[in-house]
PDB file of N, CA and C in Angstrom:
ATOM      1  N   UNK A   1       5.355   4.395  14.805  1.00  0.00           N
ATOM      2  CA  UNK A   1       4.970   5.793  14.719  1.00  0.00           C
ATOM      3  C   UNK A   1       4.321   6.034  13.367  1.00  0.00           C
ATOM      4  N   UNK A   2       3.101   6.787  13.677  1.00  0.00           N
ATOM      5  CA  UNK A   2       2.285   6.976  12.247  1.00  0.00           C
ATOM      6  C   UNK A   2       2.979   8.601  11.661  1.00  0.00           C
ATOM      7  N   UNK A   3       3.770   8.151  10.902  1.00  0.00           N
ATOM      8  CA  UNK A   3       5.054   9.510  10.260  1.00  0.00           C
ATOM      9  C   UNK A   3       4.269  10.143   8.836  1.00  0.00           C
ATOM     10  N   UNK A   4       4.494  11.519   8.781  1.00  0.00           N
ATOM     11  CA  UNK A   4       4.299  11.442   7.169  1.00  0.00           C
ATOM     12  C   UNK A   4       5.374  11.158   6.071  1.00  0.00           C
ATOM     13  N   UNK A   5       5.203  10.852   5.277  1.00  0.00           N
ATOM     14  CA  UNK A   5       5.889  10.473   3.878  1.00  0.00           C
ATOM     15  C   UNK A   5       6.966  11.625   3.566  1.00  0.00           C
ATOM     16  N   UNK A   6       8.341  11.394   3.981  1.00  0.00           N
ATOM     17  CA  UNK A   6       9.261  12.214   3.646  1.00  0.00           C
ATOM     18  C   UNK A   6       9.463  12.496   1.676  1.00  0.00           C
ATOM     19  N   UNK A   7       9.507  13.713   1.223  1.00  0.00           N
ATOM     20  CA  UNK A   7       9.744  14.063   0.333  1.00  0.00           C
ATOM     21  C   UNK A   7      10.670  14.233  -0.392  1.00  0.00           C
ATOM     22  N   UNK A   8      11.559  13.213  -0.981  1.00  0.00           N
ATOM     23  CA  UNK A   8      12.457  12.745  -1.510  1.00  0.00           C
ATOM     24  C   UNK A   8      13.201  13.195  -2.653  1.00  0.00           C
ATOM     25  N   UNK A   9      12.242  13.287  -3.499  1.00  0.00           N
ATOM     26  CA  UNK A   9      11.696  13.549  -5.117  1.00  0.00           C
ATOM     27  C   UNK A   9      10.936  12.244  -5.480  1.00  0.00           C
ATOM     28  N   UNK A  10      11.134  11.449  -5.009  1.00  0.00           N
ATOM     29  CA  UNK A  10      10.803   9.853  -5.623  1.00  0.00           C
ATOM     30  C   UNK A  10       9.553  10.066  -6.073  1.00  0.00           C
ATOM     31  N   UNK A  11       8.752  10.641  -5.496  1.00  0.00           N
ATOM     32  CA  UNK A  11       7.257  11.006  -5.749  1.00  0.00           C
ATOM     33  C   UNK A  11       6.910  11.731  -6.946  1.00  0.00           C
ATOM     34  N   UNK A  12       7.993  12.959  -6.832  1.00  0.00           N
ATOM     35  CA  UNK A  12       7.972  13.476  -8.396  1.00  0.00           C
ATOM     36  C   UNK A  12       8.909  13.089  -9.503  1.00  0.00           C
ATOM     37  N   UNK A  13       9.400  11.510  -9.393  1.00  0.00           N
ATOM     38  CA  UNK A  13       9.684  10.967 -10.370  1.00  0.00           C
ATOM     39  C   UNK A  13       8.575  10.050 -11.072  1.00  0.00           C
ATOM     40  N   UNK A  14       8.112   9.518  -9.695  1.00  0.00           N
ATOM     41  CA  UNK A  14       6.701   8.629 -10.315  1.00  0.00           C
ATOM     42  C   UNK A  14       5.742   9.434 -10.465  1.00  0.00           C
ATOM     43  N   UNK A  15       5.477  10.217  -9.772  1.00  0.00           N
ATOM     44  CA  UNK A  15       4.342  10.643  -9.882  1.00  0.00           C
ATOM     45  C   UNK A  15       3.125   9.630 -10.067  1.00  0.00           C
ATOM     46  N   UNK A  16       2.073   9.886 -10.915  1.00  0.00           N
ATOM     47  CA  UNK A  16       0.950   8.838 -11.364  1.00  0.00           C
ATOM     48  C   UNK A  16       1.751   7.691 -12.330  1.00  0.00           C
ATOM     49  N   UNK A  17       2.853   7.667 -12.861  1.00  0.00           N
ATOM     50  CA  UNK A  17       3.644   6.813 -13.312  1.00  0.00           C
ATOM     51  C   UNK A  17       3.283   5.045 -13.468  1.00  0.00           C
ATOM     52  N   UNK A  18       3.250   4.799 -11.862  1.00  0.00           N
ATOM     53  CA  UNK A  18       2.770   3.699 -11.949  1.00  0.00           C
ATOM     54  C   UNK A  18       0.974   3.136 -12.208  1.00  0.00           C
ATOM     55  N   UNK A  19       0.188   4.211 -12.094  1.00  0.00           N
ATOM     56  CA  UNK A  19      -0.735   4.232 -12.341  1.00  0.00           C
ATOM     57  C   UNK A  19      -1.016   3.951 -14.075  1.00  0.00           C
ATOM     58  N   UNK A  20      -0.720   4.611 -14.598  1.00  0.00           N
ATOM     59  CA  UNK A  20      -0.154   4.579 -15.957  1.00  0.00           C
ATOM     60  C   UNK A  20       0.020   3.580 -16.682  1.00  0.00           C
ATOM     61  N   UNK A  21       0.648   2.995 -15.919  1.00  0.00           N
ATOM     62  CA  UNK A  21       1.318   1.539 -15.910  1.00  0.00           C
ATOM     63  C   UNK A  21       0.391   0.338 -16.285  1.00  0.00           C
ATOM     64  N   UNK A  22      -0.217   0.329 -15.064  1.00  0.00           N
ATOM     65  CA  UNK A  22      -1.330  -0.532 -14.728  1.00  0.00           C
ATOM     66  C   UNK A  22      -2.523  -0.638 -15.581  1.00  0.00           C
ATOM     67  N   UNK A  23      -2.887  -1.758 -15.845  1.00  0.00           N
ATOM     68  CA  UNK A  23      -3.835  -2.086 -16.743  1.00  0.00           C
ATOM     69  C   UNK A  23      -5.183  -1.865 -15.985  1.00  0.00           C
ATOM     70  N   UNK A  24      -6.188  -0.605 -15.932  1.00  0.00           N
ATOM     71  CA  UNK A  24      -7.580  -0.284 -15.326  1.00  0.00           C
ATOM     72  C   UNK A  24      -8.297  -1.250 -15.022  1.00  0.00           C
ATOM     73  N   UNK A  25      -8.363  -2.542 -15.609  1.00  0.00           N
ATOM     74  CA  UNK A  25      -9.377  -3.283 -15.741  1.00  0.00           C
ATOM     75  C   UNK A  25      -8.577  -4.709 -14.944  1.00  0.00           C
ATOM     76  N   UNK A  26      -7.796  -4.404 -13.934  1.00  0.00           N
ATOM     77  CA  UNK A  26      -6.585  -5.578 -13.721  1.00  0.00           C
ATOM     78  C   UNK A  26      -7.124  -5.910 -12.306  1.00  0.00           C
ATOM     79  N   UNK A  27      -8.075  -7.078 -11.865  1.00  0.00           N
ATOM     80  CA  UNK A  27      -8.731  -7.413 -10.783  1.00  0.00           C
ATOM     81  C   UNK A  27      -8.270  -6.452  -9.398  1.00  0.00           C
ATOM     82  N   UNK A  28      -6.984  -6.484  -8.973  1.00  0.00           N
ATOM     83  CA  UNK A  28      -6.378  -5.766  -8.025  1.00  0.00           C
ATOM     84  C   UNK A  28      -6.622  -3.741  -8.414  1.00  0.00           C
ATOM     85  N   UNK A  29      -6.080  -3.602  -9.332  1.00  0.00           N
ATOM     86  CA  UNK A  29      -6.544  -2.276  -9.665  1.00  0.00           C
ATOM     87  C   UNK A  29      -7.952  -2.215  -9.575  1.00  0.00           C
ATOM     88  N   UNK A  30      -9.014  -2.468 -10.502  1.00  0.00           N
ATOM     89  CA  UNK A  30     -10.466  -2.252  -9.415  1.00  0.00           C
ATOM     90  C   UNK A  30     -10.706  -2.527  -8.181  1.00  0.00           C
ATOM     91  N   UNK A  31      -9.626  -2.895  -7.540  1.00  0.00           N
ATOM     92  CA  UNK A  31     -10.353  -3.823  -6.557  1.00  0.00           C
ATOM     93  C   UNK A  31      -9.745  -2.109  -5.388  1.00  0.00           C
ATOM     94  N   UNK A  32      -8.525  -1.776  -6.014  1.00  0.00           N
ATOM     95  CA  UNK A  32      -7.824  -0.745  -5.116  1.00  0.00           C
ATOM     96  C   UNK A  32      -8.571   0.284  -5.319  1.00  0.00           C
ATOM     97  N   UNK A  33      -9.375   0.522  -6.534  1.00  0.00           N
ATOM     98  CA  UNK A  33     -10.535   1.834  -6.480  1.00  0.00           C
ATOM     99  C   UNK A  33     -11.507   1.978  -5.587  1.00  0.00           C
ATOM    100  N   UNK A  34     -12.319   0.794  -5.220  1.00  0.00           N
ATOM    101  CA  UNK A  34     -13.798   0.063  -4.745  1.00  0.00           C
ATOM    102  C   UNK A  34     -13.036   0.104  -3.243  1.00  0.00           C
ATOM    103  N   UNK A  35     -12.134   0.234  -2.921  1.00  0.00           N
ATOM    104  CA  UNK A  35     -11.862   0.232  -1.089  1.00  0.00           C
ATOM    105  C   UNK A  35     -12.210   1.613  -0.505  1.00  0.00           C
ATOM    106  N   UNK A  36     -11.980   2.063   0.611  1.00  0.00           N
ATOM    107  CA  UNK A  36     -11.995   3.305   1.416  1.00  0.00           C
ATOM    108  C   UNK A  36     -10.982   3.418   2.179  1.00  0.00           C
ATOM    109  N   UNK A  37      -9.664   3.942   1.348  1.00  0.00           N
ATOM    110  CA  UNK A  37      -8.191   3.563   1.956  1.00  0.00           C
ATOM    111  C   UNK A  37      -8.433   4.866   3.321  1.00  0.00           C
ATOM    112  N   UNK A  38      -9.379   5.921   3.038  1.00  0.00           N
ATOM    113  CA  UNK A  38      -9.346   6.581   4.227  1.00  0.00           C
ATOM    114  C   UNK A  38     -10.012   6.664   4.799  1.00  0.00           C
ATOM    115  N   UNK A  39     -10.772   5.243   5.139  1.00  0.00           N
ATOM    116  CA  UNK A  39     -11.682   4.754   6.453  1.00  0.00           C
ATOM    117  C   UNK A  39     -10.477   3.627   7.138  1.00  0.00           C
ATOM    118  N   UNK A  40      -9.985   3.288   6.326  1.00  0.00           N
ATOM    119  CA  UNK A  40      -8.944   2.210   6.605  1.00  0.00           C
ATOM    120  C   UNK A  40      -7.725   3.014   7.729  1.00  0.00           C
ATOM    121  N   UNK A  41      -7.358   3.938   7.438  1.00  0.00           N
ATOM    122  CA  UNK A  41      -6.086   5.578   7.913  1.00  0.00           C
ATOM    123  C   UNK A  41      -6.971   5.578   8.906  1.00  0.00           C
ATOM    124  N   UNK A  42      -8.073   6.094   8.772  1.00  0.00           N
ATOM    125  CA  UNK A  42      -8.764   6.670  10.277  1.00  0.00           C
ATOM    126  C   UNK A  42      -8.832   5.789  11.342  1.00  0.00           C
ATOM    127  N   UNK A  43      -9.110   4.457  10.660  1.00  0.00           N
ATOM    128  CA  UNK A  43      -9.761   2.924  11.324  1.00  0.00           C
ATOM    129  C   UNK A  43      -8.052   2.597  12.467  1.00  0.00           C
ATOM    130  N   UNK A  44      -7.302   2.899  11.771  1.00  0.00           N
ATOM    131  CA  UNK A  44      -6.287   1.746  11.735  1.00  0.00           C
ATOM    132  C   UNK A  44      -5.079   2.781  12.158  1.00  0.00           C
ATOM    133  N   UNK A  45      -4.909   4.088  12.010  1.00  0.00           N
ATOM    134  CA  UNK A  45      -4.163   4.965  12.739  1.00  0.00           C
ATOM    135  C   UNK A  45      -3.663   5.284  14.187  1.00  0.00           C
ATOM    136  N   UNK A  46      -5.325   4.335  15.102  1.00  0.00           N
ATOM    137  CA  UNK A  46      -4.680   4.428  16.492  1.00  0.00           C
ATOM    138  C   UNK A  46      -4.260   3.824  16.864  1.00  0.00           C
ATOM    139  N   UNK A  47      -4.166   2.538  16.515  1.00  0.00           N
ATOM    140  CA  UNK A  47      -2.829   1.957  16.542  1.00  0.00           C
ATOM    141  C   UNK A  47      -1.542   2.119  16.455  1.00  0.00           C
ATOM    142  N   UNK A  48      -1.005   2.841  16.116  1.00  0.00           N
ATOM    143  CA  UNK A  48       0.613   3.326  16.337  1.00  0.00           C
ATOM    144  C   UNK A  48       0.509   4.088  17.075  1.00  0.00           C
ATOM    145  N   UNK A  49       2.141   4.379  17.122  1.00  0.00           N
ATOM    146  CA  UNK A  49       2.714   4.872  18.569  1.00  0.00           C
ATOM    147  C   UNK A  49       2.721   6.084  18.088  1.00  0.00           C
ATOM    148  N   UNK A  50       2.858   7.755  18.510  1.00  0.00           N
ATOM    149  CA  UNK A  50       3.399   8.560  18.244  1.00  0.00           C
ATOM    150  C   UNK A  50       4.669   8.974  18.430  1.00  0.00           C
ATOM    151  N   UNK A  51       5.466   7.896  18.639  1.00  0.00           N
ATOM    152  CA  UNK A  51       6.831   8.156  19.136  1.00  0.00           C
ATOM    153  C   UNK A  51       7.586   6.918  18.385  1.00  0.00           C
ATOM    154  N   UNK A  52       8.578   6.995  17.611  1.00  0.00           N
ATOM    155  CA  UNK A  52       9.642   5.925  16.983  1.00  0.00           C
ATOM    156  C   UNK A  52       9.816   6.113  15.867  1.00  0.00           C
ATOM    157  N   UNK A  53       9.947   5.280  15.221  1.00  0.00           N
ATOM    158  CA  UNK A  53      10.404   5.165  13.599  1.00  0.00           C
ATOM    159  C   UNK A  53       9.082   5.521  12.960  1.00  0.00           C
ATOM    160  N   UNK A  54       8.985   6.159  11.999  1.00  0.00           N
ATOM    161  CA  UNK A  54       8.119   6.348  10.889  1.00  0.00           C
ATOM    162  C   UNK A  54       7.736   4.912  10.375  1.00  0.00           C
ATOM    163  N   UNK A  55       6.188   5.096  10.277  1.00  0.00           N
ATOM    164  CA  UNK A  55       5.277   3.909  10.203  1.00  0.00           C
ATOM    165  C   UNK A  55       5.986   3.514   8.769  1.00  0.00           C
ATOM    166  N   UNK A  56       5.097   2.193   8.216  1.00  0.00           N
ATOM    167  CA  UNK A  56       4.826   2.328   6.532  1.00  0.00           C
ATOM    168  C   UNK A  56       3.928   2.503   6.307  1.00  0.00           C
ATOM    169  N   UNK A  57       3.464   3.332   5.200  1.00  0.00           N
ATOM    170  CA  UNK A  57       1.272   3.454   5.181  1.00  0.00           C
ATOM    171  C   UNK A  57       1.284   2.277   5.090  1.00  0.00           C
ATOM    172  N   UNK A  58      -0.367   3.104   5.921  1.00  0.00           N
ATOM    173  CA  UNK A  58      -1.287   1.715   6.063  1.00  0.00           C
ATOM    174  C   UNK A  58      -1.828   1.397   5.043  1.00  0.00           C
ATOM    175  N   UNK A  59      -1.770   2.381   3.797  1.00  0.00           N
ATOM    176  CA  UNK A  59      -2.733   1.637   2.587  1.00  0.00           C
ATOM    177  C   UNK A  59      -1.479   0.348   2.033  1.00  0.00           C
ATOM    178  N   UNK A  60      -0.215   0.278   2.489  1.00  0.00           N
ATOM    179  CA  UNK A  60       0.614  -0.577   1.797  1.00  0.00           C
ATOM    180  C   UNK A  60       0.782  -1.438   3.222  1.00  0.00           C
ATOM    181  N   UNK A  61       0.600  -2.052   4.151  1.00  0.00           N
ATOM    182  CA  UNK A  61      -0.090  -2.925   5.012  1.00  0.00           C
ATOM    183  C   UNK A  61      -1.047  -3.428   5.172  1.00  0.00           C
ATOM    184  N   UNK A  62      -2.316  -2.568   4.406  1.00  0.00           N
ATOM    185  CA  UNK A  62      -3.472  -3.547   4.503  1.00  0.00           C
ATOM    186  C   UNK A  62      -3.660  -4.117   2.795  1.00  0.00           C
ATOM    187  N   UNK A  63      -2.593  -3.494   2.333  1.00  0.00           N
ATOM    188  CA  UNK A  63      -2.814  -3.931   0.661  1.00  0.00           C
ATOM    189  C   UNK A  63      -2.280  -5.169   0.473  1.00  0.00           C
ATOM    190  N   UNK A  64      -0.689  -5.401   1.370  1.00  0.00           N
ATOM    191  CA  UNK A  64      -0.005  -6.669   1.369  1.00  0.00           C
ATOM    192  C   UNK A  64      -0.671  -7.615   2.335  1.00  0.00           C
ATOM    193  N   UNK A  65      -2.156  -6.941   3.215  1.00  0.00           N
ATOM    194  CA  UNK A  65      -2.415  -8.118   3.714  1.00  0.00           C
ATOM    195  C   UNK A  65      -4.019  -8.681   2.540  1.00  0.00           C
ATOM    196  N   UNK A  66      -4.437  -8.029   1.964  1.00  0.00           N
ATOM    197  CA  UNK A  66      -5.070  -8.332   1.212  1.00  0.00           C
ATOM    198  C   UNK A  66      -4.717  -9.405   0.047  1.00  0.00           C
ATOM    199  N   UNK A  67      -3.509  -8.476  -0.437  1.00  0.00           N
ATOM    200  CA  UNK A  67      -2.654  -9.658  -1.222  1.00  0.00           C
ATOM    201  C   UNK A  67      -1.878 -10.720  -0.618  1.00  0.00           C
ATOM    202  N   UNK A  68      -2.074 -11.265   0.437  1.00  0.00           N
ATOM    203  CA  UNK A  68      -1.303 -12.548   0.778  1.00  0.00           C
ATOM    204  C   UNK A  68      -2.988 -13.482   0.785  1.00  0.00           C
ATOM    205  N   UNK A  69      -4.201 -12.861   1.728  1.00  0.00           N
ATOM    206  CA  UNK A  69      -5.352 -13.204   1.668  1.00  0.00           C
ATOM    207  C   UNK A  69      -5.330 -14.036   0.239  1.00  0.00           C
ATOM    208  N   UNK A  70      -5.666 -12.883  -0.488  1.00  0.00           N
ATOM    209  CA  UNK A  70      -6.645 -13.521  -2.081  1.00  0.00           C
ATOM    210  C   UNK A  70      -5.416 -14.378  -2.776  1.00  0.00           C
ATOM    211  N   UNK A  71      -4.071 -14.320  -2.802  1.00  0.00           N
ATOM    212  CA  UNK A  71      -3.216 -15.465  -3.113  1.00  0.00           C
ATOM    213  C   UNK A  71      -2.654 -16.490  -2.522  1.00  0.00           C
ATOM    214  N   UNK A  72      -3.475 -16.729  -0.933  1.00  0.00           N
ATOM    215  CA  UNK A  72      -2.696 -17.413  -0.189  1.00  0.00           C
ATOM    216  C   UNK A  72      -1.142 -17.614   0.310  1.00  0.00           C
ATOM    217  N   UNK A  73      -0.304 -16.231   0.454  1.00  0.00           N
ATOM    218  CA  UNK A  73       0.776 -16.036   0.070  1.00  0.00           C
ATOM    219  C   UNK A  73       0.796 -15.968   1.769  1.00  0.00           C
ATOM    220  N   UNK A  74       2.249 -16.747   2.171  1.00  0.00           N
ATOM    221  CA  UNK A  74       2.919 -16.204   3.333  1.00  0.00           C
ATOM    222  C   UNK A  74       3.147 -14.537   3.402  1.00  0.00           C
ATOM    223  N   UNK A  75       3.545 -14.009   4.458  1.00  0.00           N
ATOM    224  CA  UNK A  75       3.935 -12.375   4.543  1.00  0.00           C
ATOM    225  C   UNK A  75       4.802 -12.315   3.595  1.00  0.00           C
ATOM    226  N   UNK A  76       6.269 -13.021   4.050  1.00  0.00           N
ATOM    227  CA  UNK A  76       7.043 -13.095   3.344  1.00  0.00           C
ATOM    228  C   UNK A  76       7.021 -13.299   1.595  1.00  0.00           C
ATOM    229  N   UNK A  77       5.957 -14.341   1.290  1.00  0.00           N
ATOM    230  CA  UNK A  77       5.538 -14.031  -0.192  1.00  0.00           C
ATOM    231  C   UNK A  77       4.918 -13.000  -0.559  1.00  0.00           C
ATOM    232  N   UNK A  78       4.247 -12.831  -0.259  1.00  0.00           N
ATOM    233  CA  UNK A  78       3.211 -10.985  -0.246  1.00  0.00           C
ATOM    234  C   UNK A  78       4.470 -10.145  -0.625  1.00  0.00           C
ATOM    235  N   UNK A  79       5.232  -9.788   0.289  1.00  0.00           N
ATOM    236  CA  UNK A  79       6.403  -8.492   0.428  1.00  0.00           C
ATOM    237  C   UNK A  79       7.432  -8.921  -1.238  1.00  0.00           C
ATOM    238  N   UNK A  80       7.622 -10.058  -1.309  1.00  0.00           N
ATOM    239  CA  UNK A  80       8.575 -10.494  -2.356  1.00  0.00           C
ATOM    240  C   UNK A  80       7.446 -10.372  -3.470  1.00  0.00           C
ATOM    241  N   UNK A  81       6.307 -10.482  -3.933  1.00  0.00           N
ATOM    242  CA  UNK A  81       5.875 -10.302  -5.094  1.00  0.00           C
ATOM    243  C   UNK A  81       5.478  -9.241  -4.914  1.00  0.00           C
ATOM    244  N   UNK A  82       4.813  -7.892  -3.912  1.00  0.00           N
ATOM    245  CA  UNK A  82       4.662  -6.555  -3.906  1.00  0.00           C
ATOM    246  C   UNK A  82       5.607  -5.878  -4.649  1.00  0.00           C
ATOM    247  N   UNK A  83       6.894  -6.020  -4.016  1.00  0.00           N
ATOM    248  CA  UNK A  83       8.243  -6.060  -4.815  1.00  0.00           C
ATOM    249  C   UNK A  83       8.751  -6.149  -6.427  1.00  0.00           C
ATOM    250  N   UNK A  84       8.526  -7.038  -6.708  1.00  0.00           N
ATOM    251  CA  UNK A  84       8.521  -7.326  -8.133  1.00  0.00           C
ATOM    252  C   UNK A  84       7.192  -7.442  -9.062  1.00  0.00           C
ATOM    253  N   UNK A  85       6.210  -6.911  -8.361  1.00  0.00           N
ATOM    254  CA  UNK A  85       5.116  -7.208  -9.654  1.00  0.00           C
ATOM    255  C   UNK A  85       4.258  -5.644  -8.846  1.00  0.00           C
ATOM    256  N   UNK A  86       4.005  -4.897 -10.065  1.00  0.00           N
ATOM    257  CA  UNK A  86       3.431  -3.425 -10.213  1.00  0.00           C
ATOM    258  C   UNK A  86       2.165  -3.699  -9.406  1.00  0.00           C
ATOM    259  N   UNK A  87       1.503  -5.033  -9.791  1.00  0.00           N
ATOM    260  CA  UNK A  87      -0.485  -4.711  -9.547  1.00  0.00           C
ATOM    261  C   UNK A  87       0.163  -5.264  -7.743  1.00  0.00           C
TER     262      UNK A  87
END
């Protein structure tokens, strides 16, 4: 199910936070500017169900499939370094 993003506070703890963070010039950070995460939402939205569990965005599904791509990473590696590393 394509859900919206329940409002937690988590959002207004980070806020741009992790952005912040991130070094501008850090291959993956340009690389996340230069996409069209909402051609990607439109592209890739009819695919889910409207009925079940709340999706995960798709910008963090096609980001971990990008990042397994350009590092050759199993899923399972993708999700474990998404995890522990900010870019």
């Amino acid at each position: 199910m394509l859900g919206n993003q329940s409002n937690d506070g988590q959002q207004a703890v980070w806020g741009n936070g992790p952005k912040l963070l991130c070094n501008p010039n850090h291959e993956l950070v340009r690389l996340a500017e230069r996409l069209d995460w909402k051609a990607m939402e439109i592209r890739f939205s009819p695919l889910y169900s409207p009925i079940g569990r709340p999706s995960i965005p798709i910008r963090v599904m096609v980001g971990l499939m990008i990042l397994a791509e350009m590092r050759h990473f199993s899923d399972e590696e993708a999700v474990k370094e998404f995890c522990q590393n900010i870019y």
